[in-house]
N, C-alpha and C. Protein backbone atom coordinates (compact mmCIF):
# COMPACT_ATOMS: atom_id res chain seq x y z
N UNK A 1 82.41 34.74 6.40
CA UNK A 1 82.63 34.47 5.01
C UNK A 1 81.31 34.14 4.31
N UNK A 2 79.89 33.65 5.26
CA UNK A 2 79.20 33.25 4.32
C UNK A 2 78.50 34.54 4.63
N UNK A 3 78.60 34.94 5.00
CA UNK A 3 77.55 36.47 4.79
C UNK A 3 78.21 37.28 3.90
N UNK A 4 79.33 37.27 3.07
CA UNK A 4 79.49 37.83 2.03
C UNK A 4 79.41 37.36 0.96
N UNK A 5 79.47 36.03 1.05
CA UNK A 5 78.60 35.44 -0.44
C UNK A 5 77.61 35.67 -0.34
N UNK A 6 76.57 35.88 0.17
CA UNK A 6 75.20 35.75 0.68
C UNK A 6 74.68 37.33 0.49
N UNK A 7 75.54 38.63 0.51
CA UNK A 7 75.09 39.72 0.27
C UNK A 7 76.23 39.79 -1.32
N UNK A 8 77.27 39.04 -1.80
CA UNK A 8 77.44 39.09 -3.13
C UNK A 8 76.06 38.43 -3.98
N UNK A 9 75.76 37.38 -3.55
CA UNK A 9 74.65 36.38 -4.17
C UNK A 9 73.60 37.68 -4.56
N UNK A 10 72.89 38.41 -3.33
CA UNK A 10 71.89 39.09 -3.46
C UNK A 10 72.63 40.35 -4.39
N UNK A 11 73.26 40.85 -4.51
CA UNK A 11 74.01 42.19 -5.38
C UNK A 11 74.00 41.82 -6.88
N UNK A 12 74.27 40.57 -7.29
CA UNK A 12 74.36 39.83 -8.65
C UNK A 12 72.81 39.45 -8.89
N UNK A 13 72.11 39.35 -7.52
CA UNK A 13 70.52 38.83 -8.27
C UNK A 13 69.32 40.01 -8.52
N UNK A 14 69.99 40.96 -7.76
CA UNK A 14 69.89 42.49 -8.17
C UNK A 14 69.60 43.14 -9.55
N UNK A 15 70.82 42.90 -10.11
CA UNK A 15 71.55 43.22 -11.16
C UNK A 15 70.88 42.71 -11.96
N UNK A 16 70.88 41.37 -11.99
CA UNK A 16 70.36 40.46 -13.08
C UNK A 16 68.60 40.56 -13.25
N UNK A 17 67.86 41.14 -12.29
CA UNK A 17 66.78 41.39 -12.08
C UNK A 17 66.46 42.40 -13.12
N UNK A 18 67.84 43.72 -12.24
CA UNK A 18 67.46 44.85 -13.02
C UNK A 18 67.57 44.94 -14.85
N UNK A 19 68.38 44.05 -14.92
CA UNK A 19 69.18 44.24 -16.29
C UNK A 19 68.24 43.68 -16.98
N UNK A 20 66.81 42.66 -16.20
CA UNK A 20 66.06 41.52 -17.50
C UNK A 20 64.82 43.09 -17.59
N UNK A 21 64.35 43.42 -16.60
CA UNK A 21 63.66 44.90 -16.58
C UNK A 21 63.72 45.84 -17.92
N UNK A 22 65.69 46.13 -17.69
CA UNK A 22 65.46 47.09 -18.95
C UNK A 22 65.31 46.60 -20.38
N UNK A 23 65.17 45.04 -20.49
CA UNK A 23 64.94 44.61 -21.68
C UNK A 23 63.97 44.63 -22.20
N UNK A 24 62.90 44.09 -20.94
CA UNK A 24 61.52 45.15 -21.28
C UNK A 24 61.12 45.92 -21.92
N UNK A 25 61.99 47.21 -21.58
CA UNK A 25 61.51 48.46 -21.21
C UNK A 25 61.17 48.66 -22.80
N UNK A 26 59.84 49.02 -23.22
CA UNK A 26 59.40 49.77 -25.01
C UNK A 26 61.15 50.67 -25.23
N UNK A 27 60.55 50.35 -26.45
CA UNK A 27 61.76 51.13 -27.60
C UNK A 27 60.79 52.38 -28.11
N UNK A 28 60.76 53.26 -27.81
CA UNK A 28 60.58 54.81 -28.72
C UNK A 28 60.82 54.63 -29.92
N UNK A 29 61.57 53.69 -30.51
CA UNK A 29 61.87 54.39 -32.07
C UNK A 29 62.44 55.57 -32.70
N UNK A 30 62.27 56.07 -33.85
CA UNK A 30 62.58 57.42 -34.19
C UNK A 30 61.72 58.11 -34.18
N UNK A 31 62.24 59.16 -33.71
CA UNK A 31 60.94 60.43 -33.70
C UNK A 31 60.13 60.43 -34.67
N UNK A 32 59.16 61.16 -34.75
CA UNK A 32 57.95 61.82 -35.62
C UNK A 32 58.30 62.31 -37.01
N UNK A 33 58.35 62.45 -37.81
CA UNK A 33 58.47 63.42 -38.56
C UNK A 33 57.80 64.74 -38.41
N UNK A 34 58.72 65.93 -38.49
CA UNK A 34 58.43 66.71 -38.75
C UNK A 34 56.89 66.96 -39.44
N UNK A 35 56.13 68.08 -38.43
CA UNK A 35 55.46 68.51 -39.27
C UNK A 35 55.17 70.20 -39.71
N UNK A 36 55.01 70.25 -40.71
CA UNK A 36 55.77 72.02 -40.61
C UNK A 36 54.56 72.93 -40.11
N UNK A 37 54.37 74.38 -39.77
CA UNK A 37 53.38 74.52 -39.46
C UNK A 37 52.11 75.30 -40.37
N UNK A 38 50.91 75.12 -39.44
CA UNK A 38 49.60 75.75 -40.28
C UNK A 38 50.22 76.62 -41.14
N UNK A 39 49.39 76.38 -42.15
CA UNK A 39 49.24 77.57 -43.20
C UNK A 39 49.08 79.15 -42.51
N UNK A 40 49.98 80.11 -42.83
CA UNK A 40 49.43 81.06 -42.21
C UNK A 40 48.03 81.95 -43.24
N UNK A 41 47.76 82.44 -42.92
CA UNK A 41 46.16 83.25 -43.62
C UNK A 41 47.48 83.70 -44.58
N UNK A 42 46.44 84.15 -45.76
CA UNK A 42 47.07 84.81 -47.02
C UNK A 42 46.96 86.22 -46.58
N UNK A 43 48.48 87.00 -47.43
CA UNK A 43 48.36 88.43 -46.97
C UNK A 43 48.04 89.10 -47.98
N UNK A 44 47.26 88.67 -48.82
CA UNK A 44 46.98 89.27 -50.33
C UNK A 44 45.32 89.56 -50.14
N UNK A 45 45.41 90.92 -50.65
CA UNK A 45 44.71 91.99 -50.60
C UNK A 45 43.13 91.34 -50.91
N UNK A 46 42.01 91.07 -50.07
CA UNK A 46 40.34 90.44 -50.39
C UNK A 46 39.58 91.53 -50.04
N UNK A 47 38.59 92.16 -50.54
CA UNK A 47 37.70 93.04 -50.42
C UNK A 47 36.94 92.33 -49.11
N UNK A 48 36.53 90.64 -49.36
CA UNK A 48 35.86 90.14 -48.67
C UNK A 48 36.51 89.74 -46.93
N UNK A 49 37.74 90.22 -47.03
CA UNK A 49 37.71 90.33 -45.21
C UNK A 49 37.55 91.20 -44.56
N UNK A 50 37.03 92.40 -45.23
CA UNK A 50 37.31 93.78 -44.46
C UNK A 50 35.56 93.52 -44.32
N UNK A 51 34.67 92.63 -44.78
CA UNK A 51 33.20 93.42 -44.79
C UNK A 51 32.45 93.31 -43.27
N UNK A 52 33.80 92.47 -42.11
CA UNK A 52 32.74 92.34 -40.92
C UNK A 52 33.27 94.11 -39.97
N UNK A 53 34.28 94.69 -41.27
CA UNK A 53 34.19 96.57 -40.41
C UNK A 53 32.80 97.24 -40.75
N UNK A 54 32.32 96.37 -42.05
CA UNK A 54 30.89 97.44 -42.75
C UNK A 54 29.94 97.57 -41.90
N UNK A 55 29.79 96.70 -41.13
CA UNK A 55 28.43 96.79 -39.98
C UNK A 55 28.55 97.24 -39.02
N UNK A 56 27.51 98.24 -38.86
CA UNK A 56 27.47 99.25 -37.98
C UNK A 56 27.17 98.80 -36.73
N UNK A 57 28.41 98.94 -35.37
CA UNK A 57 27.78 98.66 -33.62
C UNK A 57 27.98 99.75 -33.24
N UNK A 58 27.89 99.49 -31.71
CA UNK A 58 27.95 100.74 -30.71
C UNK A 58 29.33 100.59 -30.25
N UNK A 59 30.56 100.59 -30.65
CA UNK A 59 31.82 100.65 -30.16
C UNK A 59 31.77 102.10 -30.75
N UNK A 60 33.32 102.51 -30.01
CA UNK A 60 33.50 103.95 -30.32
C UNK A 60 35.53 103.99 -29.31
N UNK A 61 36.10 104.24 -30.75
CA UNK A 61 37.37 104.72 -30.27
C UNK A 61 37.46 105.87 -29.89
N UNK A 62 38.14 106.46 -28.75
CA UNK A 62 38.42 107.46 -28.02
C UNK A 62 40.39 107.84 -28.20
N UNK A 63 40.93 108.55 -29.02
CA UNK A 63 42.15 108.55 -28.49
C UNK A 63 42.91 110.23 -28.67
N UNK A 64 44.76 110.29 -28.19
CA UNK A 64 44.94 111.26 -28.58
C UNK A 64 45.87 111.04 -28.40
N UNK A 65 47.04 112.16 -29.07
CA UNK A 65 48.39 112.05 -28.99
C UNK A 65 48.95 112.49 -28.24
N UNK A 66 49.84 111.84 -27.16
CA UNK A 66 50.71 112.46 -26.25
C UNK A 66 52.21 112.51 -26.25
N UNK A 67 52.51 112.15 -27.61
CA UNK A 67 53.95 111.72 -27.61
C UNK A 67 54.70 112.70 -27.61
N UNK A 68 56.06 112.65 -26.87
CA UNK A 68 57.24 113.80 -26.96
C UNK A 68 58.14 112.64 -27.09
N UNK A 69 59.74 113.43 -27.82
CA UNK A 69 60.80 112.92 -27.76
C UNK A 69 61.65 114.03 -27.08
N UNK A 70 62.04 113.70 -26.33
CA UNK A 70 62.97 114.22 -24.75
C UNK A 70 61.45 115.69 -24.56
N UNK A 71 62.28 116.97 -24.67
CA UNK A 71 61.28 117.12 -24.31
C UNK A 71 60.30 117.74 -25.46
N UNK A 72 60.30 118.23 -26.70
CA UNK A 72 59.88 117.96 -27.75
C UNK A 72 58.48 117.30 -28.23
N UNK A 73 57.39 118.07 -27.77
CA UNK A 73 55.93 117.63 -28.28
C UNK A 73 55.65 117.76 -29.29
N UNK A 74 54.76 116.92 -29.77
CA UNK A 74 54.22 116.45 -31.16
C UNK A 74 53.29 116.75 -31.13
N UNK A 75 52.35 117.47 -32.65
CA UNK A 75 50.69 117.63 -32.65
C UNK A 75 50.37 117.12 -33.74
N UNK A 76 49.49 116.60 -33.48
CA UNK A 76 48.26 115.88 -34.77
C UNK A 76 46.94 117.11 -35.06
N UNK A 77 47.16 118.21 -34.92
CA UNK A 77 46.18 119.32 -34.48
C UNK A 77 45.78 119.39 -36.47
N UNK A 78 44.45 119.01 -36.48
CA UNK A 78 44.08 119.67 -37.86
C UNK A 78 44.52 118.17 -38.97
N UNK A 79 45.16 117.33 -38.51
CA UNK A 79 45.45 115.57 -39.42
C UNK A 79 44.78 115.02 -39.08
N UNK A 80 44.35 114.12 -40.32
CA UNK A 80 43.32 112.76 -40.71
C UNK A 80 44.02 111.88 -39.81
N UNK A 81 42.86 111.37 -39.11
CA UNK A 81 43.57 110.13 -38.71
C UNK A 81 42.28 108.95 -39.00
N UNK A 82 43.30 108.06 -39.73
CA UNK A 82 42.36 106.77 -40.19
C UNK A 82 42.52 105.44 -39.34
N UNK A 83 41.52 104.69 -39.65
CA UNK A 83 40.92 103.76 -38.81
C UNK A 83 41.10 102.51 -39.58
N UNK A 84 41.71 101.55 -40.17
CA UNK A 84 41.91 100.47 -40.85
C UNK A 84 41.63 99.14 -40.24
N UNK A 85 40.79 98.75 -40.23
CA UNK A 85 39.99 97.26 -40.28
C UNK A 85 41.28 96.19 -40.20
N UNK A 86 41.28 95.47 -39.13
CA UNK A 86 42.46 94.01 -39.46
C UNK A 86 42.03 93.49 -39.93
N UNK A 87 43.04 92.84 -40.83
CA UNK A 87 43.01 92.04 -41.83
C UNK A 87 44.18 91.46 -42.23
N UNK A 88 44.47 89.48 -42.74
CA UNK A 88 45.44 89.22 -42.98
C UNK A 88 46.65 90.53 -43.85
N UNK A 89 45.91 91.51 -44.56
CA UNK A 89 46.55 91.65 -45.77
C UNK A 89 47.13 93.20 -45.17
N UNK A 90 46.43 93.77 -43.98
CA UNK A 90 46.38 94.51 -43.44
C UNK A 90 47.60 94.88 -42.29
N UNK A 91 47.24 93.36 -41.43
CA UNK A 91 48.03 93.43 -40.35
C UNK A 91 50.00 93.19 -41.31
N UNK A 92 49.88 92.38 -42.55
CA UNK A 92 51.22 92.60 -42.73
C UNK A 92 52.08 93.64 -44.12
N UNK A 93 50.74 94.55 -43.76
CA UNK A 93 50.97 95.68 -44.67
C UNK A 93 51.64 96.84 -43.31
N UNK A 94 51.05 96.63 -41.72
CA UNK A 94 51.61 97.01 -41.01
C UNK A 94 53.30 96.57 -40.63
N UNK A 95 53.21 95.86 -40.94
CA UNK A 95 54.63 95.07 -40.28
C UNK A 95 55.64 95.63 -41.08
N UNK A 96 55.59 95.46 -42.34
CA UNK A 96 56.20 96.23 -43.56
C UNK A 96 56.65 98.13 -43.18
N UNK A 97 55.21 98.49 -43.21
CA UNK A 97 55.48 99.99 -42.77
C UNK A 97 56.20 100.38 -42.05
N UNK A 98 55.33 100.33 -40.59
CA UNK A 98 55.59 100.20 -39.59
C UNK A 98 56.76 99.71 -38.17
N UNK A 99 57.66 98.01 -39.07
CA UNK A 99 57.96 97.78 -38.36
C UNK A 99 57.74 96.88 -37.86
N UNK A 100 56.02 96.91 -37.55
CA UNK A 100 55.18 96.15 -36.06
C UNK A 100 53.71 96.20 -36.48
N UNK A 101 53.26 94.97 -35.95
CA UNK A 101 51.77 95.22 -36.18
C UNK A 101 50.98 95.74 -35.14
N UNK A 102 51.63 96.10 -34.08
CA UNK A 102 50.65 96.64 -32.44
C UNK A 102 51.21 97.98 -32.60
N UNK A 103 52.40 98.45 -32.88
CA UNK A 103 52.61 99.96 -31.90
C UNK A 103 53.65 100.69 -32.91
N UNK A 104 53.92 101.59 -33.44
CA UNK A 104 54.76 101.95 -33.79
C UNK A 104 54.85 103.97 -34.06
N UNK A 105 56.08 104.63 -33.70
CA UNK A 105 56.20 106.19 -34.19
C UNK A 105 57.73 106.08 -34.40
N UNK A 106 57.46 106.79 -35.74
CA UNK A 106 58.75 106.67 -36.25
C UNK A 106 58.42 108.09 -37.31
N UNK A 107 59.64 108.31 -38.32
CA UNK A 107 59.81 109.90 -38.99
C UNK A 107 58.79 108.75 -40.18
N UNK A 108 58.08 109.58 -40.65
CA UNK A 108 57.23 109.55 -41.59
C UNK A 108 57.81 109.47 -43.31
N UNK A 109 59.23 109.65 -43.38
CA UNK A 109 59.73 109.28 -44.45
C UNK A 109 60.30 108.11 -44.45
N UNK A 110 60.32 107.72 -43.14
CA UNK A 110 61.03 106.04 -43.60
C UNK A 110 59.87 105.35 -43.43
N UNK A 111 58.28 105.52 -43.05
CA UNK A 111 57.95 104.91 -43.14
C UNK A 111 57.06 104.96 -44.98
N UNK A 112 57.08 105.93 -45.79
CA UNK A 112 56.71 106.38 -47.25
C UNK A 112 57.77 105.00 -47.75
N UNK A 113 58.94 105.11 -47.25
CA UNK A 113 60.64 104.54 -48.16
C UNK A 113 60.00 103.08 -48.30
N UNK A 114 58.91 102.49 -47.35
CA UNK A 114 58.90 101.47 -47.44
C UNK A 114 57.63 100.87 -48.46
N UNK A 115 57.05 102.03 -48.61
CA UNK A 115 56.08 101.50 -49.07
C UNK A 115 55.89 100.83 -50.54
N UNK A 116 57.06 100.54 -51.53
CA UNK A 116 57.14 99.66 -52.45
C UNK A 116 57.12 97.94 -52.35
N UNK A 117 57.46 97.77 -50.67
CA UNK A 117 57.71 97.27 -49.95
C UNK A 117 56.04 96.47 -49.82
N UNK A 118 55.47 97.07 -49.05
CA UNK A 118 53.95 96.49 -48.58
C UNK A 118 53.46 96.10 -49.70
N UNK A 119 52.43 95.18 -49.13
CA UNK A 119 51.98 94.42 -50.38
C UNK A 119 50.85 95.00 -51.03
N UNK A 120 50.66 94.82 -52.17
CA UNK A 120 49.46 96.02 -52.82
C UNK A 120 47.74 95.93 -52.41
N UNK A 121 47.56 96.55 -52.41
CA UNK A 121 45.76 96.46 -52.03
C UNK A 121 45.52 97.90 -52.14
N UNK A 122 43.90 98.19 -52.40
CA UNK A 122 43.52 99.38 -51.97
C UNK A 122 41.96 99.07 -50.78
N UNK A 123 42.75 99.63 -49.44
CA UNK A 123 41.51 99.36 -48.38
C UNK A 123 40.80 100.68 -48.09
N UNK A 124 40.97 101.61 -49.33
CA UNK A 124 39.91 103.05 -49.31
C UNK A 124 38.69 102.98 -48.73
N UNK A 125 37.84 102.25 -49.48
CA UNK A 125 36.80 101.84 -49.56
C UNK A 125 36.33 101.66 -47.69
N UNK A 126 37.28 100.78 -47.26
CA UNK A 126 37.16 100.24 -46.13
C UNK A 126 37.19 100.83 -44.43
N UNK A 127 38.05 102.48 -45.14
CA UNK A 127 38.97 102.67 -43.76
C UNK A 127 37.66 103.58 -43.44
N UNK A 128 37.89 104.39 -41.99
CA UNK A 128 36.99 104.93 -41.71
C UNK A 128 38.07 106.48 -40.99
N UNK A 129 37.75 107.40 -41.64
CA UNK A 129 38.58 109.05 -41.13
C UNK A 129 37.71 109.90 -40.44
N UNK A 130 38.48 110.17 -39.00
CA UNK A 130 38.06 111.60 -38.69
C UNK A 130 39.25 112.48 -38.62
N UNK A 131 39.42 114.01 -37.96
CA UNK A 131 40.30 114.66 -37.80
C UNK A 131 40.42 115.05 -36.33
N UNK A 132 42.32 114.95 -35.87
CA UNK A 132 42.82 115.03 -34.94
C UNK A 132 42.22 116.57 -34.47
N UNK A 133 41.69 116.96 -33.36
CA UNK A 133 41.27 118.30 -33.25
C UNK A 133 42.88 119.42 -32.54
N UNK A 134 42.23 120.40 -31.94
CA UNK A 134 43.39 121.08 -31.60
C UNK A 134 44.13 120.78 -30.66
N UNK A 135 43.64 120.18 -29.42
CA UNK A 135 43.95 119.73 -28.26
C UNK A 135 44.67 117.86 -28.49
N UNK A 136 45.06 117.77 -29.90
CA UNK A 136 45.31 116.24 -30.19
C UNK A 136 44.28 115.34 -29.72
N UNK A 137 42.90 115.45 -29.72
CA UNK A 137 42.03 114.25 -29.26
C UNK A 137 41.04 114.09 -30.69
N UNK A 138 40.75 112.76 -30.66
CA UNK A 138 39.96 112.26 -32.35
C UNK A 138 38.95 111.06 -31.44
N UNK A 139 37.95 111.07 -31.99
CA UNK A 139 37.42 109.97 -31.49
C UNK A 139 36.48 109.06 -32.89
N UNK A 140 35.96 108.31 -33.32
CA UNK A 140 35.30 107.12 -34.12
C UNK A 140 33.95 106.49 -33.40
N UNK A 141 32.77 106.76 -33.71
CA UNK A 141 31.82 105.83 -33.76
C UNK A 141 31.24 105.32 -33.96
N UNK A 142 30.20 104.18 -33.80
CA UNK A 142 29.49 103.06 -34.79
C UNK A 142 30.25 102.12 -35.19
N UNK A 143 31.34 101.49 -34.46
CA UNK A 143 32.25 100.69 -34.78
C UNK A 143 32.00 99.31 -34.43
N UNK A 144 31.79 98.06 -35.08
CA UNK A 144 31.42 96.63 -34.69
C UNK A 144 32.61 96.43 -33.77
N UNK A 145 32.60 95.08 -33.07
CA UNK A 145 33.73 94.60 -32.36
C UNK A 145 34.66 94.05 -33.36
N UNK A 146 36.11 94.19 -33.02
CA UNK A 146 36.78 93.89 -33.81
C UNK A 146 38.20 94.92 -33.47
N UNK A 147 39.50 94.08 -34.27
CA UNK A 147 40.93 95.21 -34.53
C UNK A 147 40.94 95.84 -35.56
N UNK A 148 41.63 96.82 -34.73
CA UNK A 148 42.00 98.12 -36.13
C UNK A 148 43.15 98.38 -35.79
N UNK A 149 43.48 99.29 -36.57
CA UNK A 149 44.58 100.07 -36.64
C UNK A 149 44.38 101.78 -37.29
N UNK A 150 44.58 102.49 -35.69
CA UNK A 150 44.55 103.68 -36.20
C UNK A 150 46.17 104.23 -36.56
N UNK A 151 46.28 105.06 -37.20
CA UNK A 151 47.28 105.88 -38.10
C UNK A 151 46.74 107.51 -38.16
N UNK A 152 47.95 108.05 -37.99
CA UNK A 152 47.94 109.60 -37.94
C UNK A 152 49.64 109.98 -38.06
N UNK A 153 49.67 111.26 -38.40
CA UNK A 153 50.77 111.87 -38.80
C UNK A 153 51.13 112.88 -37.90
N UNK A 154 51.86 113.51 -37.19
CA UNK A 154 52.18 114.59 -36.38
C UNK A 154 53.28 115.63 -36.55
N UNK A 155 53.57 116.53 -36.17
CA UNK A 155 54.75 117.72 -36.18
C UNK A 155 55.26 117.47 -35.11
N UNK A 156 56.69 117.68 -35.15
CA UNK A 156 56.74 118.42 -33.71
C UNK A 156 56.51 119.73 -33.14
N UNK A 157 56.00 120.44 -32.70
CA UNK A 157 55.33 121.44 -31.85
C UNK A 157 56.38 122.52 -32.15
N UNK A 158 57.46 122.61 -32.10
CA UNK A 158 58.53 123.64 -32.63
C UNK A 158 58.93 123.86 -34.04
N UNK A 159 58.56 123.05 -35.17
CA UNK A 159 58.74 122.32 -35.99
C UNK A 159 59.71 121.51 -36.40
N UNK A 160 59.75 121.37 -37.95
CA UNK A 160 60.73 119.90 -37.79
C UNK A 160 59.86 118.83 -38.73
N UNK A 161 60.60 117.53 -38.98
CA UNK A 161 60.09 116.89 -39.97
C UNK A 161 58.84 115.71 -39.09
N UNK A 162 58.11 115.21 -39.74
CA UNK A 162 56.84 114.86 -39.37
C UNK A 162 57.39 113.28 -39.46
N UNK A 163 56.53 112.93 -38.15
CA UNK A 163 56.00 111.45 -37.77
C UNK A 163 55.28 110.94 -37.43
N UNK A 164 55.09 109.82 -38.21
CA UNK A 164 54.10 108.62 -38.45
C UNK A 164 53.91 107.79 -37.15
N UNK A 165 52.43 107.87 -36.73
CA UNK A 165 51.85 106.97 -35.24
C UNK A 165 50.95 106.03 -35.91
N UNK A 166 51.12 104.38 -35.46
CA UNK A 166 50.58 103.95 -35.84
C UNK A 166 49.88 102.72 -34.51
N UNK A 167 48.62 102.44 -33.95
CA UNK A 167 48.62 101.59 -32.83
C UNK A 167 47.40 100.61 -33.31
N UNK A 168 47.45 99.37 -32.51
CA UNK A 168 46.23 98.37 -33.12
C UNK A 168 45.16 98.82 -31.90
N UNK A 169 44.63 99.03 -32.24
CA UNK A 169 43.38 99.09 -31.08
C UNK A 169 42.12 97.91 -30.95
N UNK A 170 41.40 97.49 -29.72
CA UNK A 170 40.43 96.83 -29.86
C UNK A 170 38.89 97.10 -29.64
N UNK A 171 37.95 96.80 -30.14
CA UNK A 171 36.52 97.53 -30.28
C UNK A 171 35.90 95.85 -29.26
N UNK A 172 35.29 96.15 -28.62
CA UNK A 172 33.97 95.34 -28.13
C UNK A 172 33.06 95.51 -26.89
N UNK A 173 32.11 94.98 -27.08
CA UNK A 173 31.26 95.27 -25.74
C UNK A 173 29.99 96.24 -25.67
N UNK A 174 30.11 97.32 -26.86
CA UNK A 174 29.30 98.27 -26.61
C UNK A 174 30.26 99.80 -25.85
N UNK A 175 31.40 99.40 -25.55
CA UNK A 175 31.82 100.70 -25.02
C UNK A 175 32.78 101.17 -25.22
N UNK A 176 33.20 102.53 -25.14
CA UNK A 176 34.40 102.98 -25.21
C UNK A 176 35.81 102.55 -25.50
N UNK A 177 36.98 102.70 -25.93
CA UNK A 177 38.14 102.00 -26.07
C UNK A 177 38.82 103.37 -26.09
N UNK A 178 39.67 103.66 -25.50
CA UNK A 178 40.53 104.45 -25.46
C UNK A 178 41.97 104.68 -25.55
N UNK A 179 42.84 105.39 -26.08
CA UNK A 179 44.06 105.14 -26.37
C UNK A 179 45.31 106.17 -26.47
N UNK A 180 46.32 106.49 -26.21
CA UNK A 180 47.17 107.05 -26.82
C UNK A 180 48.03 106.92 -28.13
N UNK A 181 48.44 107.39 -28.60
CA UNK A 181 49.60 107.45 -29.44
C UNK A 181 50.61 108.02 -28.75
C-alpha cells in the first residue's frame, strides 16, 4: 500500500512539475502582419532598358526550326526572324501573345487576336533581324550577354495556315547558344 502512494505521490509531482513548465513556456502572440510582395518591375514600355542589347559582344545565336505536328513539317524558309532584347515590358508583352514568356508555337492568328491585348511600346529600334534560310537555320552575331526572345513565323510544308514560334534564349560567355524552335 505504501508503494502506491509513493508512485501516486511521484505521478502528481510529475504533473505539477510539468504543468508549472508550460507556464513558462513564451507566448507567440499573433502573427506578423502580412506583408504583400516586392513591387514587381513596371511593364510599361522604357527606351532605357533595352540599351544594355546596344552593345556590341561576341555572343552569337545559332538556331532552327524543327517543329512538326504529327507528321506535318513546318518551314521558316525565306522569314524574318527577330531577336527582342528582355525586358520588363517585353517579357510581358510575351505572356500576352504568346501565352508564355520561355516557349511558345501556336497558329499565328490567335496570336495577331491578341495583340490589342499587349501592352503598347515600339521596340523597332531595338530588335535585331536576320532571315530563316532554306534548310530552316538563322543565326545572330555580336550579341552582349543577356535574354532574348527570338520570334519567327512558319508554314506548314504542305501548306495551310501559318504559325507563330516564339523561345527565350540566353547569350553569355563569348560563345555560341543554340536552339530549336
Amino acid at each position: 500500500m505504501l508503494g502506491l502512494m509513493v508512485a501516486r505521490a511521484r505521478i502528481l509531482a510529475s504533473a505539477a512539475l510539468l504543468g508549472s513548465l508550460t507556464a513558462c513556456a513564451p507566448t507567440l502572440g499573433p502573427p506578423p502582419p502580412r506583408t504583400s510582395p516586392a513591387p514587381a518591375a513596371s511593364a510599361d514600355f522604357r527606351a532605357a532598358d533595352f540599351a544594355w542589347a546596344q552593345v556590341p559582344g561576341r555572343n552569337s545565336l545559332v538556331g532552327r526550326l524543327t517543329f512538326k505536328q504529327g507528321a506535318t513539317a513546318y518551314s521558316c524558309a525565306n522569314a524574318s526572324v527577330i531577336l527582342t532584347p528582355e525586358t520588363p515590358w517585353s517579357r510581358r508583352r510575351m505572356s500576352v501573345l504568346y501565352k508564355s514568356d520561355t516557349r511558345s508555337a501556336m497558329p499565328s492568328d490567335e496570336v495577331r487576336a491578341r495583340t490589342p491585348q499587349a501592352p503598347p511600346g515600339d521596340s523597332g529600334p531595338y530588335i535585331k533581324r536576320t532571315t530563316c534560310d532554306a534548310t530552316n537555320h538563322f543565326s545572330f552575331t555580336g550579341l552582349p550577354d543577356g535574354a532574348w526572345y527570338a520570334v519567327t513565323i512558319a508554314k506548314p510544308t504542305g501548306g495551310g495556315p501559318s504559325w507563330a514560334f516564339m523561345r527565350r534564349v540566353t547569350t553569355r560567355g563569348g560563345r555560341p547558344t543554340t536552339f530549336d524552335f
